[in-house]
Protein backbone atom coordinates (compact mmCIF):
# COMPACT_ATOMS: atom_id res chain seq x y z
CA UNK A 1 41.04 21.57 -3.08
CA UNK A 2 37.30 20.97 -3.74
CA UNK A 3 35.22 21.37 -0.85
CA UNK A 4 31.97 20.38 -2.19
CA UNK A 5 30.11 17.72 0.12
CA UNK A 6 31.45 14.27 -0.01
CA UNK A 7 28.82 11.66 -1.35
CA UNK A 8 27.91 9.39 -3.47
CA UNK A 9 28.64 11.04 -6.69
CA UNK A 10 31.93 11.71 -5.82
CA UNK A 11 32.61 7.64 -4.97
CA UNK A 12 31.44 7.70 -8.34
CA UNK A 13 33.97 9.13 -9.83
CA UNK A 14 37.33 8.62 -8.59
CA UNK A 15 38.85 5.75 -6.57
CA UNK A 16 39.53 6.46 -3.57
CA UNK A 17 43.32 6.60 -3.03
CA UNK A 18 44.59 6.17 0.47
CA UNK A 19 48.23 7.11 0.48
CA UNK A 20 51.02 7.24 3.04
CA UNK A 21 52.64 10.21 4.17
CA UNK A 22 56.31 10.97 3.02
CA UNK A 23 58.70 12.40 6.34
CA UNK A 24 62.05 13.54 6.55
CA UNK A 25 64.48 11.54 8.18
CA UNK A 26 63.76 13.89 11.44
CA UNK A 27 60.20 12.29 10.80
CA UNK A 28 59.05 15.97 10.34
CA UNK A 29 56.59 16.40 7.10
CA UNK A 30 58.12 15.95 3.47
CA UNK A 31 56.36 18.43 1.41
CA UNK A 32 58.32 17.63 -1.64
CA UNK A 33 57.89 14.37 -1.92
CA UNK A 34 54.25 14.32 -0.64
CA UNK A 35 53.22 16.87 -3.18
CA UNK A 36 54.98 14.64 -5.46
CA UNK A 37 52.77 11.69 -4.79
CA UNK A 38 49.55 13.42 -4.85
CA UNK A 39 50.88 14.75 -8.49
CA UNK A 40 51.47 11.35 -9.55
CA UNK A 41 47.84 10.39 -8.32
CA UNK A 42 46.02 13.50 -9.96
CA UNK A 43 47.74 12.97 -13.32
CA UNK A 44 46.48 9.40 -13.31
CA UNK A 45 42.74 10.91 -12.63
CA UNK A 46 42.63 10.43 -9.19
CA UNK A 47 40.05 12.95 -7.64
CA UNK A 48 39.85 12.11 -4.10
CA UNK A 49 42.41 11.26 -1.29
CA UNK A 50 41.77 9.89 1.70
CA UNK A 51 44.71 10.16 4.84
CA UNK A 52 43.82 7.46 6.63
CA UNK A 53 45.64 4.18 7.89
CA UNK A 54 48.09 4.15 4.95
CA UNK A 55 49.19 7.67 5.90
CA UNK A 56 49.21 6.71 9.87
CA UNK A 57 47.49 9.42 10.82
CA UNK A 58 46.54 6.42 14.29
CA UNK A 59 50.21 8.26 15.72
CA UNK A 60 50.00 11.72 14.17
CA UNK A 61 50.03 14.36 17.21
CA UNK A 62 48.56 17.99 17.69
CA UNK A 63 51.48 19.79 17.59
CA UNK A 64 51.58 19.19 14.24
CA UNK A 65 48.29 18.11 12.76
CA UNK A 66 46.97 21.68 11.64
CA UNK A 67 50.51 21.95 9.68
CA UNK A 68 49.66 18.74 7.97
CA UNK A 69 46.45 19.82 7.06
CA UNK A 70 47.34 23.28 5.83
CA UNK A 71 49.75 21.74 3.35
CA UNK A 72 46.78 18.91 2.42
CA UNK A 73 44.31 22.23 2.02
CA UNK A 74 46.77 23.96 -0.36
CA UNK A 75 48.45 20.87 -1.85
CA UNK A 76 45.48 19.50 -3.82
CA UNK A 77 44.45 20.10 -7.12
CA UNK A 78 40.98 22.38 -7.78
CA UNK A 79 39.15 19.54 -8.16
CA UNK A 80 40.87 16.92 -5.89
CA UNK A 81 38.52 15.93 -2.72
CA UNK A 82 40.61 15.57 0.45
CA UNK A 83 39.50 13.79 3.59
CA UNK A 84 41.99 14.05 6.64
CA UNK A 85 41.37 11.24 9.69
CA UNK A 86 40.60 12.20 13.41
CA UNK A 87 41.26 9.40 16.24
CA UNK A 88 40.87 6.73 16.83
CA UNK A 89 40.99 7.87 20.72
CA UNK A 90 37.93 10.18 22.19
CA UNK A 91 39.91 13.16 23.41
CA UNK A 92 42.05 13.62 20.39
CA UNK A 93 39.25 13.20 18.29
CA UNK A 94 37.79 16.22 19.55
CA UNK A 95 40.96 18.07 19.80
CA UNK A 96 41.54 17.81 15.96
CA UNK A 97 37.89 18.38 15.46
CA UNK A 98 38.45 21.67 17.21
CA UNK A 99 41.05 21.95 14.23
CA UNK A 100 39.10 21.16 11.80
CA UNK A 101 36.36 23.49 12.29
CA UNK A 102 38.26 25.99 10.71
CA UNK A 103 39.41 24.40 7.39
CA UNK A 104 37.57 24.29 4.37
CA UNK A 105 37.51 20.27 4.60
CA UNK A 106 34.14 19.02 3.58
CA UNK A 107 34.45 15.26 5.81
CA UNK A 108 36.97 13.71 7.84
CA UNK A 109 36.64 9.96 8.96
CA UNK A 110 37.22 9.13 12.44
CA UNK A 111 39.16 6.17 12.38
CA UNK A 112 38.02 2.71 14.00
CA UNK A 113 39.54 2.40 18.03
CA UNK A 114 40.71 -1.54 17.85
CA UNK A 115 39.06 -1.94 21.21
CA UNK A 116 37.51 0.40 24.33
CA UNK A 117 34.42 1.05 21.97
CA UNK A 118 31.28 0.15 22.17
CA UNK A 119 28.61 0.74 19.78
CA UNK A 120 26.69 3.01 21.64
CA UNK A 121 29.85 4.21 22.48
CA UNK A 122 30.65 4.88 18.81
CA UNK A 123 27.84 6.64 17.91
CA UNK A 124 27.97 9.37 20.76
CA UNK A 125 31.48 9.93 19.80
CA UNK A 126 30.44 10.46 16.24
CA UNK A 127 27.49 12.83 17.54
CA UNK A 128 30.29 14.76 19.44
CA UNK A 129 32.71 15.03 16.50
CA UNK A 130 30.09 15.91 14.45
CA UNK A 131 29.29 19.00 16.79
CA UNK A 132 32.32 20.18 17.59
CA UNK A 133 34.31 20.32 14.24
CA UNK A 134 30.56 21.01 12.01
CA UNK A 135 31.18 18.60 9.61
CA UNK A 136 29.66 14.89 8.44
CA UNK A 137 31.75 11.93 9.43
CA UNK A 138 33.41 9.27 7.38
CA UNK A 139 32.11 6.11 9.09
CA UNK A 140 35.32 3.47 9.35
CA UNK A 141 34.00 -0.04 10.12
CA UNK A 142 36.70 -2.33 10.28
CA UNK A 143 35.42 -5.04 12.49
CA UNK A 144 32.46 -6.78 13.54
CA UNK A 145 30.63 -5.43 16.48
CA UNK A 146 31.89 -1.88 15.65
CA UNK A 147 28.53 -0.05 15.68
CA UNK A 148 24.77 -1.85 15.10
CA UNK A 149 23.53 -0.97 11.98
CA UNK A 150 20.22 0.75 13.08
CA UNK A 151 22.80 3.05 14.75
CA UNK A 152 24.48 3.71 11.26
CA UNK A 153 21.34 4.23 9.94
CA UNK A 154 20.02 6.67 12.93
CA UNK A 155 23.51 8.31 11.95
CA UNK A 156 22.78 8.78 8.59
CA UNK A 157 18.95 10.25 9.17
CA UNK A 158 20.05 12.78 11.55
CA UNK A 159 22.67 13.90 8.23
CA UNK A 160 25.97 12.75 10.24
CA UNK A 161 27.52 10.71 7.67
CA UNK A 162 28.88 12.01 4.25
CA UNK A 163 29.72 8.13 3.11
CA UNK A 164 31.12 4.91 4.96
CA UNK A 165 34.64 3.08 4.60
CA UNK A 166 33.44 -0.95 4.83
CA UNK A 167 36.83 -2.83 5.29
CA UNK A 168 35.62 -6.06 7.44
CA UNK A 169 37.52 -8.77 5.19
CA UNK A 170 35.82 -11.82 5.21
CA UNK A 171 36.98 -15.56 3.91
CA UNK A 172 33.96 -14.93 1.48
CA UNK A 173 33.33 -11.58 0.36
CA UNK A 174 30.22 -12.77 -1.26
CA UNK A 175 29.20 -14.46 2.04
CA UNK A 176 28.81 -10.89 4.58
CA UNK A 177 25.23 -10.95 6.07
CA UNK A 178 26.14 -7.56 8.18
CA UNK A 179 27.14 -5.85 4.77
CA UNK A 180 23.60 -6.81 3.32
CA UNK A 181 21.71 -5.61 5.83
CA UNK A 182 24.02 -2.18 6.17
CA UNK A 183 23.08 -1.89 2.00
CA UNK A 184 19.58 -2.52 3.39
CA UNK A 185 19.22 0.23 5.69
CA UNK A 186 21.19 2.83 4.37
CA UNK A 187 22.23 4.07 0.43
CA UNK A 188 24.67 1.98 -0.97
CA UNK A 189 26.07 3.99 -3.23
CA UNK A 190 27.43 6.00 -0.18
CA UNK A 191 29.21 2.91 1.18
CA UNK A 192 32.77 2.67 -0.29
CA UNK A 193 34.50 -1.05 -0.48
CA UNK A 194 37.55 -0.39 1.52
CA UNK A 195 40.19 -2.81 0.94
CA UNK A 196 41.67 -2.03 -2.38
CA UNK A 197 41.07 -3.83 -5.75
CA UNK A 198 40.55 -7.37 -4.61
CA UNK A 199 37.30 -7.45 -3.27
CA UNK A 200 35.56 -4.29 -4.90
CA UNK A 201 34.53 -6.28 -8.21
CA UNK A 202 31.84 -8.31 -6.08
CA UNK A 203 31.31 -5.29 -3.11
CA UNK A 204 30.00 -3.06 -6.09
CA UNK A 205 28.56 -5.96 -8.11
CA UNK A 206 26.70 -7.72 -5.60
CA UNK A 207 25.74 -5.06 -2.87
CA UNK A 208 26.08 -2.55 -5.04
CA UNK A 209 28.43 -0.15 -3.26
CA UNK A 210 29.45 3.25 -4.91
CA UNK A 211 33.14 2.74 -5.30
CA UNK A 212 35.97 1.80 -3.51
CA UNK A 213 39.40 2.91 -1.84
CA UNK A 214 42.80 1.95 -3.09
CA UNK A 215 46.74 2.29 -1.49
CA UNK A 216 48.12 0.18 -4.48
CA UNK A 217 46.73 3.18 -6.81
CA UNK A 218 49.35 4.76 -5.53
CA UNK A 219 51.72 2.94 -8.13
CA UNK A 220 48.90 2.92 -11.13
CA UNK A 221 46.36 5.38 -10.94
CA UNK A 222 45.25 5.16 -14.34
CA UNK A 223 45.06 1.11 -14.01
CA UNK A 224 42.89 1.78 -10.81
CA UNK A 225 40.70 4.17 -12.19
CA UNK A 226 40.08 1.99 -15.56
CA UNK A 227 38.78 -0.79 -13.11
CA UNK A 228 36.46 1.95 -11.41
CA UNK A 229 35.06 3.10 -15.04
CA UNK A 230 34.55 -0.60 -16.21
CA UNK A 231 32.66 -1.50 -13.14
CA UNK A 232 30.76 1.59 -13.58
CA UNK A 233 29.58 0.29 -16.86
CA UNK A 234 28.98 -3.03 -16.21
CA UNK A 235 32.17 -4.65 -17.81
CA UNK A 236 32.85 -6.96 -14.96
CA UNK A 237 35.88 -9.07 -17.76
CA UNK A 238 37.57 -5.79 -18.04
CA UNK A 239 37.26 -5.40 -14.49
CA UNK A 240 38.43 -8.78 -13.27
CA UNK A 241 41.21 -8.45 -15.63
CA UNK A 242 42.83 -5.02 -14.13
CA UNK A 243 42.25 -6.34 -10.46
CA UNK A 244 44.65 -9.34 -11.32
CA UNK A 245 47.52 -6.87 -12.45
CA UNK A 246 47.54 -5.24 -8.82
CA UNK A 247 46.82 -8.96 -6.72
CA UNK A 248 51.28 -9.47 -6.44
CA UNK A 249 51.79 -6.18 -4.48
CA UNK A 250 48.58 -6.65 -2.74
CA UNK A 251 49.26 -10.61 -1.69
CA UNK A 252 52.43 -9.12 -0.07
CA UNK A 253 50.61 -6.43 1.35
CA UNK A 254 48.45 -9.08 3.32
CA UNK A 255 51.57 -11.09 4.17
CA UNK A 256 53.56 -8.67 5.56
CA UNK A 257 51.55 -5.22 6.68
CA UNK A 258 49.13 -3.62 4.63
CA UNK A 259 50.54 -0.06 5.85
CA UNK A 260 54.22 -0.56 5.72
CA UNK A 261 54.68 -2.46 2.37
CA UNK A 262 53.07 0.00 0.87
CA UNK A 263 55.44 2.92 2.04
CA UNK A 264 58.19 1.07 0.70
CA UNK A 265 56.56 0.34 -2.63
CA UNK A 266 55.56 3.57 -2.79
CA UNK A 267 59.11 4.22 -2.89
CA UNK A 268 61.16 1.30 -4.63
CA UNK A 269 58.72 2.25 -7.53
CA UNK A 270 60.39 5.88 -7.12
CA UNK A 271 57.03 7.32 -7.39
CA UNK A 272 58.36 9.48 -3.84
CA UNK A 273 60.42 8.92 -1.52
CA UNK A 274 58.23 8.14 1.47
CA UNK A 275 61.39 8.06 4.22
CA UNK A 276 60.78 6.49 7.94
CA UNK A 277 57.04 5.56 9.06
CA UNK A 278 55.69 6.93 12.12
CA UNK A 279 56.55 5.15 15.22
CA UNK A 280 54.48 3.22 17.20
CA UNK A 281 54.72 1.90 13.43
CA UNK A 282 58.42 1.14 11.85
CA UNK A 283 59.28 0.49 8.32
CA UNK A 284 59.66 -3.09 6.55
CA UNK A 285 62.54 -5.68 7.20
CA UNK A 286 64.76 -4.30 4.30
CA UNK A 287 65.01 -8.57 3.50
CA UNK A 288 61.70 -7.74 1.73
CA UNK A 289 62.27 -4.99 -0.19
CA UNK A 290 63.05 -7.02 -3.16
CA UNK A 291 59.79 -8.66 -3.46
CA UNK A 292 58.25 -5.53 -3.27
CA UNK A 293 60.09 -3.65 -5.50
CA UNK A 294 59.86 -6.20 -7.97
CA UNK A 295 55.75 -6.33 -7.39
CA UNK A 296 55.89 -2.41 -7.51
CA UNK A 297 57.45 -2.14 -10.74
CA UNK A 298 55.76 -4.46 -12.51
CA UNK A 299 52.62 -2.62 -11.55
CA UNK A 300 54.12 0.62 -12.57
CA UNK A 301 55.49 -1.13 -15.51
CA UNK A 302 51.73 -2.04 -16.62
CA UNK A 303 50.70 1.34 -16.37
CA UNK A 304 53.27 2.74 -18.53
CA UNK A 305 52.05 0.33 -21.24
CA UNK A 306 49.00 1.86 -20.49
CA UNK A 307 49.38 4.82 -21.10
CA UNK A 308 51.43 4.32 -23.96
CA UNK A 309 48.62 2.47 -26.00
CA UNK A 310 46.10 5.16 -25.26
C-alpha cells in the first residue's frame, strides 16, 4: 500500500474507485473475493480506493474494523492509495480514529452524518479526528448546509484536509453556486467530483476539479481510467463518449440504490462475489437482477473490446 500523502497529484492520476465490500454469508469479511476485486481494479490501472458508502462502512462496527483494515493495509498493491471511512457518528469516529493512529493510512474521510450536524458542529469534529488519529481528513459533502465554506477553507489552512469528496447532485451540474465559491476558496484540484462518470466531464471542465470517484469502475477500470486520461488532456469527445458506455448501470443505480445495485453488479458481472450487504442495509429485490446483470455485462463486455484493440 502507498502511504504517501493524499493530494492533488494523486486525483490526478487514478480514478477514484469506491467499491463494496465482499462478506461471507455469516456477513464476516470475504478476503478472497475482496482481494479479488481490488485485483480486478489494479490490473485495469486503478491506483487509489476509497471504502466509503459503496463498501458501507455507515454500519461497520469496532469489533471488527481494525481486522478490516489490516487486510486493506496488506491487500493493496505497492502503489495502490487506500483511504478507509470513519463515522458518520461523533463517538465512533473517534473510536476508529484511535485505530487508525496506528496504521500506515495516509487519510481517511469521515463520512457525512444525514442529520444532527451542524456546521460548526462539523468542523470541531473534524478538528477532533484530526487530533486523535494524526492524520488529514477526507472532507465528504453530500448535502447543502453541511459545513460553510470559509470553514472548509479555515480547514484546509490549518493543513486538516488531504482532498474533498463533492457529491451534492444537482438538476444542473453546471448550475452549483456553492461548488464555485468552494473552487474559489480552496484548490480545486484537491476537490474530487464524487458521483461517478456522469457529472465529472463538466465538474473537471468547468470548475476545474482534480478528478473524480467511481463505483461503476468496478466493472471497467480501464474504460474509467481512459475517461480520466482524456479529460486530463483536454479531449472532452473522447470523454463524453466513454461516460455514455457506463450511463445504463448508472441510470439503474439512481433508480434503485446507488449502494446496493452496485453489489449485485459487482457480482452478476462475476468480477467477485460480493455475498449479503450489511444490515441496516439489505441486498436488491432479486426481480432486478436481470436489468443489472444485463447493464453489468455490457459494461464489462466494452471493456473486453477494449482491451482487446489495444
Amino acid at each position: 500500500m502507498q502511504t504517501t500523502p493524499v493530494d492533488a497529484d494523486t486525483l490526478a492520476r487514478s480514478v477514484v474507485a469506491v467499491p463494496p465490500l465482499a462478506r461471507h454469508a455469516d456477513l464476516t469479511l470475504n478476503v478472497e473475493e475482496n482481494s479479488r476485486m481490488i485485483q480486478h481494479l489494479e490490473a485495469g490501472g486503478i491506483r487509489t480506493l476509497l471504502y466509503g458508502g459503496n463498501a458501507n462502512f455507515y454500519n461497520i462496527g469496532m469489533a471488527e474494523y481494525a481486522d478490516v483494515l489490516a487486510f486493506l493495509e496488506q491487500a493493496a498493491g505497492a502503489d495502490t492509495v487506500v483511504i478507509p471511512s470513519v463515522g458518520p457518528a461523533f463517538g465512533i469516529m473517534m473510536d476508529q480514529a484511535a485505530v487508525l493512529r496506528g496504521t500506515a493510512f495516509p487519510t481517511a474521510m469521515i463520512l457525512p452524518a444525514a442529520f444532527a450536524a451542524t456546521s460548526a458542529g462539523v468542523t470541531t469534529g473534524v478538528r477532533r479526528f484530526v487530533e486523535t488519529s494524526g492524520k488529514p481528513a477526507v472532507l465528504y459533502i453530500k448535502n447543502d448546509g453541511f459545513i460553510d465554506v470559509l470553514e472548509v477553507k479555515q480547514l484546509f489552512d490549518d493543513g486538516l484536509l488531504s482532498v474533498i469528496k463533492y457529491a451534492i447532485v444537482r438538476d444542473e451540474t453546471v448550475d452549483d453556486p456553492y461548488l464555485q465559491d468552494l473552487c474559489d476558496s480552496v484548490d480545486p484540484n484537491r476537490i474530487m467530483s464524487g458521483i461517478g462518470e456522469q457529472p465529472a466531464i463538466i465538474h473537471l471542465r468547468d470548475f476545474g476539479l482534480g478528478g473524480f470517484t467511481s463505483g461503476c469502475v468496478c466493472i471497467a477500470p480501464r474504460l474509467s481510467m481512459d475517461m480520466l486520461e482524456a479529460l486530463n488532456r483536454d479531449d472532452v469527445d473522447e470523454a463524453e463518449r466513454i461516460r455514455a458506455v457506463f450511463e445504463p448501470l448508472e441510470d439503474l443505480r439512481n433508480a434503485h440504490s446507488p449502494i446496493r445495485v452496485l453489489h449485485e453488479a459487482v457480482r452478476l458481472a462475476g468480477i467477485a462475489d460480493t455475498g449479503p450487504i450489511l444490515p441496516l442495509l439489505s441486498n436488491l429485490d432479486p426481480a432486478l437482477h436481470s436489468a443489472v446483470e444485463t447493464a453489468a455485462t455490457a459494461l464489462l463486455e466494452k471493456q473486453v473490446t477494449r482491451l482487446a484493440s489495444a
